[in-house]
C-alpha atoms as a PDB file:
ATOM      1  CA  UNK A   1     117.104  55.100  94.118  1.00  0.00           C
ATOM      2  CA  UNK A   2     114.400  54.777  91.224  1.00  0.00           C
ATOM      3  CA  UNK A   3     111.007  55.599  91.666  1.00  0.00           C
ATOM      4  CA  UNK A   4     110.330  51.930  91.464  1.00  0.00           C
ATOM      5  CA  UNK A   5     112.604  51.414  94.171  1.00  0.00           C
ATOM      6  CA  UNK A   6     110.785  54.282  96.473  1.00  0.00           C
ATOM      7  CA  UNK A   7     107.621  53.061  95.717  1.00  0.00           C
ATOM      8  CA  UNK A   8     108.707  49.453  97.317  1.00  0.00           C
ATOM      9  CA  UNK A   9     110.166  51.548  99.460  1.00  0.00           C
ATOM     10  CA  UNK A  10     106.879  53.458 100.873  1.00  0.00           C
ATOM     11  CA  UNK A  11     104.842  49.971 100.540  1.00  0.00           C
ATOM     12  CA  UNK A  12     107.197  48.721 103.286  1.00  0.00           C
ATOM     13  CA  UNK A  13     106.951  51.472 105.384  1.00  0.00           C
ATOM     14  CA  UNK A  14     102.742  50.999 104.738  1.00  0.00           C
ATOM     15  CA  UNK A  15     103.468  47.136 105.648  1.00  0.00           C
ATOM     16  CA  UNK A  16     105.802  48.275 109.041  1.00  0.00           C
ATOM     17  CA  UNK A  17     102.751  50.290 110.128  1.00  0.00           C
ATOM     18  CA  UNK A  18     100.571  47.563 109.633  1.00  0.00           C
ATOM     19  CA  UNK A  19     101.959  44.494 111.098  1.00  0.00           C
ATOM     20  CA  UNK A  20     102.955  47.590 113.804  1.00  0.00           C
ATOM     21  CA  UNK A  21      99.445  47.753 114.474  1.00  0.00           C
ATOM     22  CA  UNK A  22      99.665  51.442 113.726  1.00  0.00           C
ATOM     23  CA  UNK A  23      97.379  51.457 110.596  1.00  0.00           C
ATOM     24  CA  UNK A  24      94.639  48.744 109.825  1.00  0.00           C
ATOM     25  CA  UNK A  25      94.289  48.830 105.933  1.00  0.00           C
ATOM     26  CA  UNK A  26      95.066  46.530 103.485  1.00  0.00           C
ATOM     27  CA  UNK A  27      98.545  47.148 101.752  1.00  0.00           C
ATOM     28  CA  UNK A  28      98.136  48.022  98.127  1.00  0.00           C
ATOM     29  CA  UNK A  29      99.571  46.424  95.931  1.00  0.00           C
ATOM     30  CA  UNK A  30     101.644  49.085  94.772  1.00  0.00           C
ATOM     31  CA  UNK A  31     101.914  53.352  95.217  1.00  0.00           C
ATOM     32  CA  UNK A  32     102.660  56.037  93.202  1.00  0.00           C
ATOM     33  CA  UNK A  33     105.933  58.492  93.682  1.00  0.00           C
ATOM     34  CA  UNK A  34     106.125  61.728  90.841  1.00  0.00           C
ATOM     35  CA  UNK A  35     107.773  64.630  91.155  1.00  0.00           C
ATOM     36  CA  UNK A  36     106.255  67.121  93.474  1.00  0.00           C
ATOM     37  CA  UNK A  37     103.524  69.290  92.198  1.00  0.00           C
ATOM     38  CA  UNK A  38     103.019  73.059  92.739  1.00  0.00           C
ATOM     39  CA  UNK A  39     103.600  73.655  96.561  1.00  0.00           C
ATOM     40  CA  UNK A  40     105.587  70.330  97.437  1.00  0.00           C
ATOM     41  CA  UNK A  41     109.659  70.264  97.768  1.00  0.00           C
ATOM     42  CA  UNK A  42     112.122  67.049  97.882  1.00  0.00           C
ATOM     43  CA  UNK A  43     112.705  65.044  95.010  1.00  0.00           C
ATOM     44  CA  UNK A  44     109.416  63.188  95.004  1.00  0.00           C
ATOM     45  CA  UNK A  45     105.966  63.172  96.465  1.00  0.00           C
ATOM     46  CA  UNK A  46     103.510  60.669  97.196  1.00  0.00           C
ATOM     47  CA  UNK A  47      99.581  60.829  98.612  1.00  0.00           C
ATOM     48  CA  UNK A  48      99.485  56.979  99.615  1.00  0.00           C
ATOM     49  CA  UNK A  49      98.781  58.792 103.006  1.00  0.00           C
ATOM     50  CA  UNK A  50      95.450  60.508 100.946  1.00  0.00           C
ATOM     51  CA  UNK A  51      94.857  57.031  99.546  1.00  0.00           C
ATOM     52  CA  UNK A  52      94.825  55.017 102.823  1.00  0.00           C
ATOM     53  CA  UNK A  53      93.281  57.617 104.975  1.00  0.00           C
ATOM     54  CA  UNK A  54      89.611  56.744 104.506  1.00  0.00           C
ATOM     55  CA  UNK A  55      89.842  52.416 104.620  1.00  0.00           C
ATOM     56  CA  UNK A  56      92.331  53.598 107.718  1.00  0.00           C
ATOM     57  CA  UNK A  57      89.663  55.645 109.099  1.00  0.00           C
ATOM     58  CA  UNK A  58      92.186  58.608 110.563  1.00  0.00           C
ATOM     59  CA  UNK A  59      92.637  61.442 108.825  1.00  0.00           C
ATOM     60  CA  UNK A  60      95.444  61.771 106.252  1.00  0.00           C
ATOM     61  CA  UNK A  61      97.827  63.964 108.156  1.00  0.00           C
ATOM     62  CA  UNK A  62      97.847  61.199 110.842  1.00  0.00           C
ATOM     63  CA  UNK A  63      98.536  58.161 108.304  1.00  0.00           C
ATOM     64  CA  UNK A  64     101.599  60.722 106.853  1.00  0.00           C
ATOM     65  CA  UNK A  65     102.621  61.062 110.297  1.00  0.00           C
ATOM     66  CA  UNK A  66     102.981  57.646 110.792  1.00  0.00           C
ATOM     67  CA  UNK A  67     104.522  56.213 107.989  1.00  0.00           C
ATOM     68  CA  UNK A  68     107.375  59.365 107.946  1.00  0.00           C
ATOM     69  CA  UNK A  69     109.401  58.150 110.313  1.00  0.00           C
ATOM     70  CA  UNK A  70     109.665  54.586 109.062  1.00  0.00           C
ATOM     71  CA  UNK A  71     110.032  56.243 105.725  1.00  0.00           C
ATOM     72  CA  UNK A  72     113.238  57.879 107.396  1.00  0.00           C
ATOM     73  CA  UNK A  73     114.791  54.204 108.619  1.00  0.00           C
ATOM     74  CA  UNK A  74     115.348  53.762 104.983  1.00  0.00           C
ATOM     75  CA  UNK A  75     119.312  54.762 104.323  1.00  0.00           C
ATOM     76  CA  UNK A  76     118.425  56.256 100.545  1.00  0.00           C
ATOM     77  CA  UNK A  77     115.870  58.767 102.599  1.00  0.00           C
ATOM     78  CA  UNK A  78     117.520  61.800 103.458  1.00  0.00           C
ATOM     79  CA  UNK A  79     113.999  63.746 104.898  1.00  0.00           C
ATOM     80  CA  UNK A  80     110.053  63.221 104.511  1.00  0.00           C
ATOM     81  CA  UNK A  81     108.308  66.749 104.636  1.00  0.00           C
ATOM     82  CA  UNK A  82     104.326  66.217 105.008  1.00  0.00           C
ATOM     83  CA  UNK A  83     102.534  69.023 103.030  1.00  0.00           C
ATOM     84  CA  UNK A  84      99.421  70.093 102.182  1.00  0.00           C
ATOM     85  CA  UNK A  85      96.121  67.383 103.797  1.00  0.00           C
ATOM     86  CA  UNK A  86      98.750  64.803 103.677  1.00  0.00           C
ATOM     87  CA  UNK A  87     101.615  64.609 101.176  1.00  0.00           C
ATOM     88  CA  UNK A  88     104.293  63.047 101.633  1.00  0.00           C
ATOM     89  CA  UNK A  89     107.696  64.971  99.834  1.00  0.00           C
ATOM     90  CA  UNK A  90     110.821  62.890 100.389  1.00  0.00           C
ATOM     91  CA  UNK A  91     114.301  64.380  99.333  1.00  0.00           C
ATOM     92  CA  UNK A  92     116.819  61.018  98.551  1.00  0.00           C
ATOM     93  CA  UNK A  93     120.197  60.574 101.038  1.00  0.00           C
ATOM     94  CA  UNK A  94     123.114  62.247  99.042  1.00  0.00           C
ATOM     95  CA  UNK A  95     124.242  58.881  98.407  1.00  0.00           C
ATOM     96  CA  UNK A  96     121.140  57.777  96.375  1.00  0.00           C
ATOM     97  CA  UNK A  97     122.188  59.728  92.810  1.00  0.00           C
ATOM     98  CA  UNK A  98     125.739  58.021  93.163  1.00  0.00           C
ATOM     99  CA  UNK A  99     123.990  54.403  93.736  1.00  0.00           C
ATOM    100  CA  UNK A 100     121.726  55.264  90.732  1.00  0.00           C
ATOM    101  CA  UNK A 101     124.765  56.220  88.384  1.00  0.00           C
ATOM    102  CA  UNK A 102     126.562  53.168  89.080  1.00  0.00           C
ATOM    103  CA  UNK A 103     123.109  51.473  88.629  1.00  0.00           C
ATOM    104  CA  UNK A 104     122.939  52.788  85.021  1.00  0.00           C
ATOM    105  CA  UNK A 105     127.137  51.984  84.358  1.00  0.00           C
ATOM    106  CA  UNK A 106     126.624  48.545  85.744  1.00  0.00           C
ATOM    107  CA  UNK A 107     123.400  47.689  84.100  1.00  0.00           C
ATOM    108  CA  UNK A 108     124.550  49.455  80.549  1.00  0.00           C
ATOM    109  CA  UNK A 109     121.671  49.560  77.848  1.00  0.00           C
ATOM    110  CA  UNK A 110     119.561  46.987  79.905  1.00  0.00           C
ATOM    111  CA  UNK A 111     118.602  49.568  82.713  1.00  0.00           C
ATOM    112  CA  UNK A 112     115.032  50.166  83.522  1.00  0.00           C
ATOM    113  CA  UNK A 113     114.681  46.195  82.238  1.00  0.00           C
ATOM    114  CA  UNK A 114     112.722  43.932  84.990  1.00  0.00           C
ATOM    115  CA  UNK A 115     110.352  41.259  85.488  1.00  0.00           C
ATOM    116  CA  UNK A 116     107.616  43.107  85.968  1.00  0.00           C
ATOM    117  CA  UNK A 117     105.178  41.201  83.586  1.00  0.00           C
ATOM    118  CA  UNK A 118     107.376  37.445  83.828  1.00  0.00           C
ATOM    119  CA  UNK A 119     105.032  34.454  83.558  1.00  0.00           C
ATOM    120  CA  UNK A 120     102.281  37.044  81.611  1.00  0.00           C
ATOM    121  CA  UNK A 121     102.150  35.921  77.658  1.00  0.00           C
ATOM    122  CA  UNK A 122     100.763  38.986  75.475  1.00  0.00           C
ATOM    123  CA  UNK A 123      99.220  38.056  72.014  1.00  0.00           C
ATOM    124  CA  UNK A 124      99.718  40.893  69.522  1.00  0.00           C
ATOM    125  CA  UNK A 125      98.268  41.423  66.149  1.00  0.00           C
ATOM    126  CA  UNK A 126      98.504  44.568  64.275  1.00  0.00           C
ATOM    127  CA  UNK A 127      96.654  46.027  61.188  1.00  0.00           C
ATOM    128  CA  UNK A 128      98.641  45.907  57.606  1.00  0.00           C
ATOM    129  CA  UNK A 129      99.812  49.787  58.118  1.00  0.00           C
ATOM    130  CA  UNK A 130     103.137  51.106  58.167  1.00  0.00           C
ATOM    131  CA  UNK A 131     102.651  52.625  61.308  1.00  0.00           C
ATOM    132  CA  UNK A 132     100.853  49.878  62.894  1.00  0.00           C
ATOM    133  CA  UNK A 133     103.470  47.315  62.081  1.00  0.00           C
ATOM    134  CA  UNK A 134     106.214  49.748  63.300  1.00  0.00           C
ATOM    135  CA  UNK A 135     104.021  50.069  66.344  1.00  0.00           C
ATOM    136  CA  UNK A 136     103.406  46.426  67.167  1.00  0.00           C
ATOM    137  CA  UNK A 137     107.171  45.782  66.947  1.00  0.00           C
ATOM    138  CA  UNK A 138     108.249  48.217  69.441  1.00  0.00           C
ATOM    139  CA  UNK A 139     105.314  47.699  71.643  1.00  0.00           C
ATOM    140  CA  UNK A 140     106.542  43.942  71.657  1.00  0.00           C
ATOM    141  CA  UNK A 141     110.287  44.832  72.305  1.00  0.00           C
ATOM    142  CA  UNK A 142     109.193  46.753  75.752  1.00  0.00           C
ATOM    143  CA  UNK A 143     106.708  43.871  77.324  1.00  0.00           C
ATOM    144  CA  UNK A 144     109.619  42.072  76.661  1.00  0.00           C
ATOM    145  CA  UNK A 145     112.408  44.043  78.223  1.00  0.00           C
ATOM    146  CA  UNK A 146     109.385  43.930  81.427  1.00  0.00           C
ATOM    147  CA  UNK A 147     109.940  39.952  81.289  1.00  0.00           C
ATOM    148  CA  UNK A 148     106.826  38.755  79.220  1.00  0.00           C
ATOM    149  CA  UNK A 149     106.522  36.458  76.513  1.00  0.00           C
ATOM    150  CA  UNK A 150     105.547  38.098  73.483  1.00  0.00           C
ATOM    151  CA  UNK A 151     103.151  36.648  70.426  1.00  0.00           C
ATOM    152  CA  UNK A 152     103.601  38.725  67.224  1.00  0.00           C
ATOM    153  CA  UNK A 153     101.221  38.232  64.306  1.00  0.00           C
ATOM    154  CA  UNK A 154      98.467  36.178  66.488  1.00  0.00           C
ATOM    155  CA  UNK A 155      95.008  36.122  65.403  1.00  0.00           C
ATOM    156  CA  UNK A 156      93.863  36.199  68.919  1.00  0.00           C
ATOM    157  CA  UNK A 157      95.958  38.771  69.710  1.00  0.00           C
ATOM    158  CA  UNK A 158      95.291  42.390  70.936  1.00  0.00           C
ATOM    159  CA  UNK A 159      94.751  44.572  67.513  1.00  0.00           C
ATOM    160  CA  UNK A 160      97.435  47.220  67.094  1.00  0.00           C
ATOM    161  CA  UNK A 161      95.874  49.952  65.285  1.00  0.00           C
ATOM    162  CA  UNK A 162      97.491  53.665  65.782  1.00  0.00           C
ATOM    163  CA  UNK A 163      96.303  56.147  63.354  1.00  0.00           C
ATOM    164  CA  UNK A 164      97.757  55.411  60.128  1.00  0.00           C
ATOM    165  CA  UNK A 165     100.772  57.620  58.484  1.00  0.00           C
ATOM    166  CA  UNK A 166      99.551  59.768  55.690  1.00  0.00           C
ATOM    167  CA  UNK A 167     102.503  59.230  53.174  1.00  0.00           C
ATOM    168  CA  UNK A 168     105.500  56.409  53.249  1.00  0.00           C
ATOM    169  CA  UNK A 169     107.568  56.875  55.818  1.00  0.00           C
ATOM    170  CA  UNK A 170     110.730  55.056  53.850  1.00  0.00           C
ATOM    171  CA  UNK A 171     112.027  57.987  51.951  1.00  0.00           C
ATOM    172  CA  UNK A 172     112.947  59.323  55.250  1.00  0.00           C
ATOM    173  CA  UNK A 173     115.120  56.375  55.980  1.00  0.00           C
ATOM    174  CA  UNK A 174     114.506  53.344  58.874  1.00  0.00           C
ATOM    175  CA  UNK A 175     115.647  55.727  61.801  1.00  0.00           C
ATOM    176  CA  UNK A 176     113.574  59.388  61.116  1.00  0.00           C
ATOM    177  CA  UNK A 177     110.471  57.075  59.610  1.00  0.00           C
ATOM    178  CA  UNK A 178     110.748  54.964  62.650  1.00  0.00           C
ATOM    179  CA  UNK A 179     111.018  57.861  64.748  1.00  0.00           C
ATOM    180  CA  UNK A 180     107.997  59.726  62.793  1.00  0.00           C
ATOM    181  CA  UNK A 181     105.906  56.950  62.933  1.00  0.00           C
ATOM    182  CA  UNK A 182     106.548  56.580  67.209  1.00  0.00           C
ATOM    183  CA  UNK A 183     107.106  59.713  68.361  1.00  0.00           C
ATOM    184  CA  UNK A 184     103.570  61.243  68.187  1.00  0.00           C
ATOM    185  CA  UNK A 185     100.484  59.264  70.294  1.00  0.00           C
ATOM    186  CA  UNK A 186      98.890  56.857  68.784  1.00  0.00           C
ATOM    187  CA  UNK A 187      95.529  58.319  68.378  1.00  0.00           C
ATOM    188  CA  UNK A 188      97.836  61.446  66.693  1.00  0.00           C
ATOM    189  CA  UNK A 189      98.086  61.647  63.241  1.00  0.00           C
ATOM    190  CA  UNK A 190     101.785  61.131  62.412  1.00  0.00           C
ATOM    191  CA  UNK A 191     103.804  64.157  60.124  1.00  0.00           C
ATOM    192  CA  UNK A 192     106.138  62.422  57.404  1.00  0.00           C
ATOM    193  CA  UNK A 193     108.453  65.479  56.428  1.00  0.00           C
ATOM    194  CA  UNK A 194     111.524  66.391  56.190  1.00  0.00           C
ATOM    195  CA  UNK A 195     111.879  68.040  59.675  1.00  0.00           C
ATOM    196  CA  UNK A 196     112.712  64.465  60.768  1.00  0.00           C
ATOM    197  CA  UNK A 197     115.608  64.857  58.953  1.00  0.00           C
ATOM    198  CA  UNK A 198     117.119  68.132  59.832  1.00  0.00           C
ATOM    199  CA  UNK A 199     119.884  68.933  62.542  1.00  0.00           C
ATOM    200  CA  UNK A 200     118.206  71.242  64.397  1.00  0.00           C
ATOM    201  CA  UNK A 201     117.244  71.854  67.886  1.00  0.00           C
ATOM    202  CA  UNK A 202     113.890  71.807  66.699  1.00  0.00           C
ATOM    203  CA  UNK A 203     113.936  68.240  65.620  1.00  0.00           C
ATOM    204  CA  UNK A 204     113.468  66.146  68.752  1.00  0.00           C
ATOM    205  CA  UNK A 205     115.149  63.058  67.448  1.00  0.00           C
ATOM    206  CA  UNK A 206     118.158  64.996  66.565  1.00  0.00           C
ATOM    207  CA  UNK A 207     118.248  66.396  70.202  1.00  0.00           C
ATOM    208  CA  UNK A 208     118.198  62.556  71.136  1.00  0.00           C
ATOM    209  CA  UNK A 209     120.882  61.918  68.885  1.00  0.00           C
ATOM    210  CA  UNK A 210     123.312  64.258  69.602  1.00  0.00           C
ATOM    211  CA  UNK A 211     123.228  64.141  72.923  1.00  0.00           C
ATOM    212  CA  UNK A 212     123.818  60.217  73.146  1.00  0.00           C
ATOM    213  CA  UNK A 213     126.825  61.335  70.592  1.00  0.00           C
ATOM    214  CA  UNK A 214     128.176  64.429  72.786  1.00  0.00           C
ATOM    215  CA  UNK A 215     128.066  61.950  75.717  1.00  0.00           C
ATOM    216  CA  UNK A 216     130.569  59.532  73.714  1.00  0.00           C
ATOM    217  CA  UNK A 217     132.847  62.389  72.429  1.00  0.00           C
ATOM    218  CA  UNK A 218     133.207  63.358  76.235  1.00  0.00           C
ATOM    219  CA  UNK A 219     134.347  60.107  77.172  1.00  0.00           C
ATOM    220  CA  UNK A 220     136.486  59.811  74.145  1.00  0.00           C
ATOM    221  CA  UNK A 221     138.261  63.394  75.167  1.00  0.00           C
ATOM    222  CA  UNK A 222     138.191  62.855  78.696  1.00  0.00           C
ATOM    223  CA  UNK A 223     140.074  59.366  78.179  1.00  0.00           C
ATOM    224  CA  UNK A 224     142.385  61.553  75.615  1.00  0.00           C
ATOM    225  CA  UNK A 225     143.283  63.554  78.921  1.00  0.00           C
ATOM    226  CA  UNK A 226     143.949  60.071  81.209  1.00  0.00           C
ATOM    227  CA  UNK A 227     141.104  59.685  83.381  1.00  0.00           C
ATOM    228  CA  UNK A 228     137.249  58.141  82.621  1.00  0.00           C
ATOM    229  CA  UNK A 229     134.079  57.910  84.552  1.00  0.00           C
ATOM    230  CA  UNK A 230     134.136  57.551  88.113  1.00  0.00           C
ATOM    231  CA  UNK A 231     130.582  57.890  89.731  1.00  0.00           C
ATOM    232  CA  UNK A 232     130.322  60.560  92.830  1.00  0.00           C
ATOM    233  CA  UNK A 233     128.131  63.301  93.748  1.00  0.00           C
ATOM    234  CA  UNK A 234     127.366  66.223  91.308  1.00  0.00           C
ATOM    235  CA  UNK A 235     126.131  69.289  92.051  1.00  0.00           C
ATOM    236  CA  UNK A 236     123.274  70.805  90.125  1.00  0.00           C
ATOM    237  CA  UNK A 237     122.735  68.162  88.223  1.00  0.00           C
ATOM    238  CA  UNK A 238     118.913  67.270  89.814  1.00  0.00           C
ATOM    239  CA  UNK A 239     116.684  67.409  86.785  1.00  0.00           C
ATOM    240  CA  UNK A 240     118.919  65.217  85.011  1.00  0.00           C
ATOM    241  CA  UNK A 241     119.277  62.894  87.890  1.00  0.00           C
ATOM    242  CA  UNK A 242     115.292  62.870  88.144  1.00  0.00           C
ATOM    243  CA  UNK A 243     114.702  61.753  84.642  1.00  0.00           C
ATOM    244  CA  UNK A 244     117.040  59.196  84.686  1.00  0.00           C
ATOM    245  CA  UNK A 245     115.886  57.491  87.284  1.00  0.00           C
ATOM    246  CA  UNK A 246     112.635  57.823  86.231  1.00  0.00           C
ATOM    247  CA  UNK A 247     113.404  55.546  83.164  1.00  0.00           C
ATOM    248  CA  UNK A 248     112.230  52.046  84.483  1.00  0.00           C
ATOM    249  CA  UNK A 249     109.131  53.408  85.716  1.00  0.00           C
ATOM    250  CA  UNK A 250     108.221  55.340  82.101  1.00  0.00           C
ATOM    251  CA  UNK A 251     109.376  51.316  80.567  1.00  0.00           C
ATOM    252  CA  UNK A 252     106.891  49.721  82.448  1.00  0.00           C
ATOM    253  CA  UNK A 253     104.507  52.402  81.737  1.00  0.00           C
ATOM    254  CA  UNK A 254     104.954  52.041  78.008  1.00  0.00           C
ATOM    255  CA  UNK A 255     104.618  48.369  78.274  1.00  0.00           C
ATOM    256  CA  UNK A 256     101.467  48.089  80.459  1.00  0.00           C
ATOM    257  CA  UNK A 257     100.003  51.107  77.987  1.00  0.00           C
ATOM    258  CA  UNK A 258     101.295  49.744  74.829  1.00  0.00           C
ATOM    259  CA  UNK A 259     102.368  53.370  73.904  1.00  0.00           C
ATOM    260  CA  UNK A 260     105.963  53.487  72.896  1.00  0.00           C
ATOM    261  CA  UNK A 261     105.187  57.129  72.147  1.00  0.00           C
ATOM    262  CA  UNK A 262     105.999  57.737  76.072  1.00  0.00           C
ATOM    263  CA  UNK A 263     109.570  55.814  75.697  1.00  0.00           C
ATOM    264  CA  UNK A 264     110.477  58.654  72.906  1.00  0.00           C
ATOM    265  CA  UNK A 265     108.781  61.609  74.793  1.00  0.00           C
ATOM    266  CA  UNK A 266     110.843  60.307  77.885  1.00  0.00           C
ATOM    267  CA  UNK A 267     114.393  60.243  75.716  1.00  0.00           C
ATOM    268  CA  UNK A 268     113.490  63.829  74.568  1.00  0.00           C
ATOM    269  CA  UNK A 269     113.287  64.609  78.026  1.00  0.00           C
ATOM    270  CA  UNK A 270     116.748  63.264  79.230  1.00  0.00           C
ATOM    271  CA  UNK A 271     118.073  64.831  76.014  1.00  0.00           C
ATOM    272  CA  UNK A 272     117.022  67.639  77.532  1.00  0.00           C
ATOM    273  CA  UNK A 273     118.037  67.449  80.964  1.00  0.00           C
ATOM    274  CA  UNK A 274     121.791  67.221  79.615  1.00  0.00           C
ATOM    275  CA  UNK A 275     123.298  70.200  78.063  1.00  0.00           C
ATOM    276  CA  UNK A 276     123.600  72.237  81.770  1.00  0.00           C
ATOM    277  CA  UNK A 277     125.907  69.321  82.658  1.00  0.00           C
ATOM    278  CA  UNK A 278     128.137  69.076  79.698  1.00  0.00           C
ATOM    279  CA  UNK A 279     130.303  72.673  80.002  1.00  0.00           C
ATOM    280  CA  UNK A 280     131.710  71.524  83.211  1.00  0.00           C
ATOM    281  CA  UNK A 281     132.821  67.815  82.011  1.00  0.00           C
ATOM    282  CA  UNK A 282     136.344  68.292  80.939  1.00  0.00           C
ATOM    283  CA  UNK A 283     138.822  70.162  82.605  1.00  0.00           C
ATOM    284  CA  UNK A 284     139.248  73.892  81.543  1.00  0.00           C
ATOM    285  CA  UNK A 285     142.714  75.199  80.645  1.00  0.00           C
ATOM    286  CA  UNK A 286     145.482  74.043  82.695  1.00  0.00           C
ATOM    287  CA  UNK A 287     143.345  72.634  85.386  1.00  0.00           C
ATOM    288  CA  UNK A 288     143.485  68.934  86.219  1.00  0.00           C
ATOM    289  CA  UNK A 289     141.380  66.114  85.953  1.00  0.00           C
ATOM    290  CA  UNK A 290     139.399  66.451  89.459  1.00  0.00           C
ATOM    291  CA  UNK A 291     137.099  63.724  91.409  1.00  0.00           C
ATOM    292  CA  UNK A 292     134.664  66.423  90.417  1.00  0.00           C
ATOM    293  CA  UNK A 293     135.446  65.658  86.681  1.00  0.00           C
ATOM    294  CA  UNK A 294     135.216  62.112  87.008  1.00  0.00           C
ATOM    295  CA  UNK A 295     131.626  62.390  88.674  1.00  0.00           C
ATOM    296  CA  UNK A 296     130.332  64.599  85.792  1.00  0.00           C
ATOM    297  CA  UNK A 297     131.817  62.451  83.280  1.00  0.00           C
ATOM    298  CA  UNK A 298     130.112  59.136  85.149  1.00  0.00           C
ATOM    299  CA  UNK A 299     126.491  61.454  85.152  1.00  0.00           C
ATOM    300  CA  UNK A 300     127.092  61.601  81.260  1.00  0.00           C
ATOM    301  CA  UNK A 301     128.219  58.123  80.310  1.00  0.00           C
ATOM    302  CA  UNK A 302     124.454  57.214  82.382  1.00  0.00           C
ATOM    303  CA  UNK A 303     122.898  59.472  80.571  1.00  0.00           C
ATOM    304  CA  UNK A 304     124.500  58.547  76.841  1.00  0.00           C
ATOM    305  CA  UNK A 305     123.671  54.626  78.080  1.00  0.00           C
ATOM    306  CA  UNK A 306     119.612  55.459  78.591  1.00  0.00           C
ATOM    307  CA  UNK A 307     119.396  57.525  75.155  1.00  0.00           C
ATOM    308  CA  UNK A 308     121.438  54.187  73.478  1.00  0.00           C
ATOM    309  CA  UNK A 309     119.127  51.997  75.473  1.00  0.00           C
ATOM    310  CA  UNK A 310     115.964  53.718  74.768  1.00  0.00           C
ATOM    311  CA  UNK A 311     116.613  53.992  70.800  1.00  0.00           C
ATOM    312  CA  UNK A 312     117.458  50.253  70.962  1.00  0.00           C
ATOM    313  CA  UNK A 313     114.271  49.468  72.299  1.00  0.00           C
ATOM    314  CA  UNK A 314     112.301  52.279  69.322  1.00  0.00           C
ATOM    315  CA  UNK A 315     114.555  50.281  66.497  1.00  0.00           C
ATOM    316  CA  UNK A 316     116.563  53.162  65.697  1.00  0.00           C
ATOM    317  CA  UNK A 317     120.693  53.793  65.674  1.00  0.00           C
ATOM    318  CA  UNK A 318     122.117  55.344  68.514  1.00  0.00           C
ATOM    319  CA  UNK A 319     125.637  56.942  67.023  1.00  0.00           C
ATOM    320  CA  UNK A 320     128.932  57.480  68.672  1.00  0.00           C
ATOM    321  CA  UNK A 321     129.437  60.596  66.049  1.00  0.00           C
ATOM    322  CA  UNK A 322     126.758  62.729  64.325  1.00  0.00           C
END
């Protein structure tokens, strides 16, 4: 389950208590789930109860109270804790990472696409700037892969103006001067050096890189030893899990926001999320190919297939080998 998915999923359980006659608000049109903050627990948290309490007129630990258990009824719920005046921390059914996985496999480079913003027509125009054109073409790749009709070069349109680069980005090549030009904010002044270009942990596009490359070299070895991706439960494997499924929520962001700056920050982050994962992959020694295996393997190929997608979307090469 993505947070997109639980956040339809609390606006039902809003809507239940509603037409219930156990809350008299006015559903919104859509809630927020994030990880939990300091004090919460479960794999998300959500203060819709905080947000209806006063149009509801109870106080927020009631409207929490009532929407848990229709929160529960939902089979990709596995508990709702209520802490603090009224947040609501639900932990996803054991079954939820599995369905995401085979989410991912099945959608391939297209996950976190929707239809978000179908039927809306965006008019873009961007200043004559490296950085701004760069900008304007990415920004325009993600309202589309949200489902809206995109008008490049429009004299109407909204002006694209980031900061501009300092120096050329081309003698870094299309992918690092792509990447330079996208990774910081747009209201941060972009660096166009060479640490774009180094193989270093300390170069975040090289993180992005070589993960999405270690993920293909796994499934190349693994289908060396006769077996592939098979998607299952995975133990400690919860960050990773999180930030995946976090992807079409941090798409939609970026396209609403116009910041593809978030889309890179968010690959970093899955990049990230992967190494604890990878050790435990292949088989060791003389041991087997196990279920186990199979699962990791299928957590890896989702996580290779978000870093490909992602880079698609910035314009830059995703490798099988680096």
């Amino acid at each position: 389950m993505t947070p997109v998915e639980l956040s339809r999923t609390v606006l039902r359980a809003v809507r239940c208590a509603v037409d219930e006659g156990e809350l008299r608000v006015a559903v919104p049109e859509r809630v927020r789930v994030a990880p939990p903050g300091p004090g919460g627990c479960g794999d998300y948290a959500t203060n819709v109860a905080l947000q209806l309490a006063r149009p509801a007129g109870r106080p927020a630990q009631h409207v929490a109270e009532v929407l848990r258990p229709r929160l529960l009824r939902d089979p990709g719920v596995g508990d709702v804790v209520i802490t603090g005046p009224g947040f609501l921390n639900i932990s996803l059914a054991d079954a939820a990472p599995v369905a995401l996985v085979r989410e991912i496999l099945r959608s391939g480079t297209s996950y976190g696409h929707g239809d978000a913003l179908k039927g809306r027509t965006v008019r873009l125009r961007a200043v004559s700037e490296a950085r701004a054109v760069v900008h304007s073409d990415v920004v325009a790749r993600v309202l589309r892969s949200q489902g809206a009709l995109v008008h490049l070069d429009d004299p109407a349109g909204v002006l694209i103006r980031p900061v501009p680069a300092p120096a050329d980005p081309a003698p870094l090549g299309p992918d690092a001067g792509r990447w330079a030009l996208l990774y910081p904010a747009p209201h941060d002044r972009p660096r166009i050096g060479g640490e774009h270009l180094v193989q270093r942990e300390s170069n975040p596009l090289f993180r992005v890189r070589y993960a999405h490359a270690r993920t293909r070299a796994l499934l190349r070895n693994a289908g060396d030893l006769g077996y592939g991706p098979e998607p299952g439960p995975v133990a400690e494997a919860r960050s990773l899990l999180r930030v995946l499924a976090d992807h079409p929520r941090v798409l939609a962001a970026a396209a609403a926001q116009h910041a593809p700056d978030r889309l890179a920050r968010h690959l970093v982050a899955v990049a990230d999320a992967l190494p604890p994962l990878l050790p435990a992959v292949l088989p060791l020694g003389e041991e087997k190919p196990s279920a186990a295996h199979r699962a990791r393997l299928a957590l890896a190929d989702a996580a290779g297939t978000v870093l490909a997608g992602g880079l698609s979307l910035l314009g830059i090469d995703a490798p099988d080998h680096l």
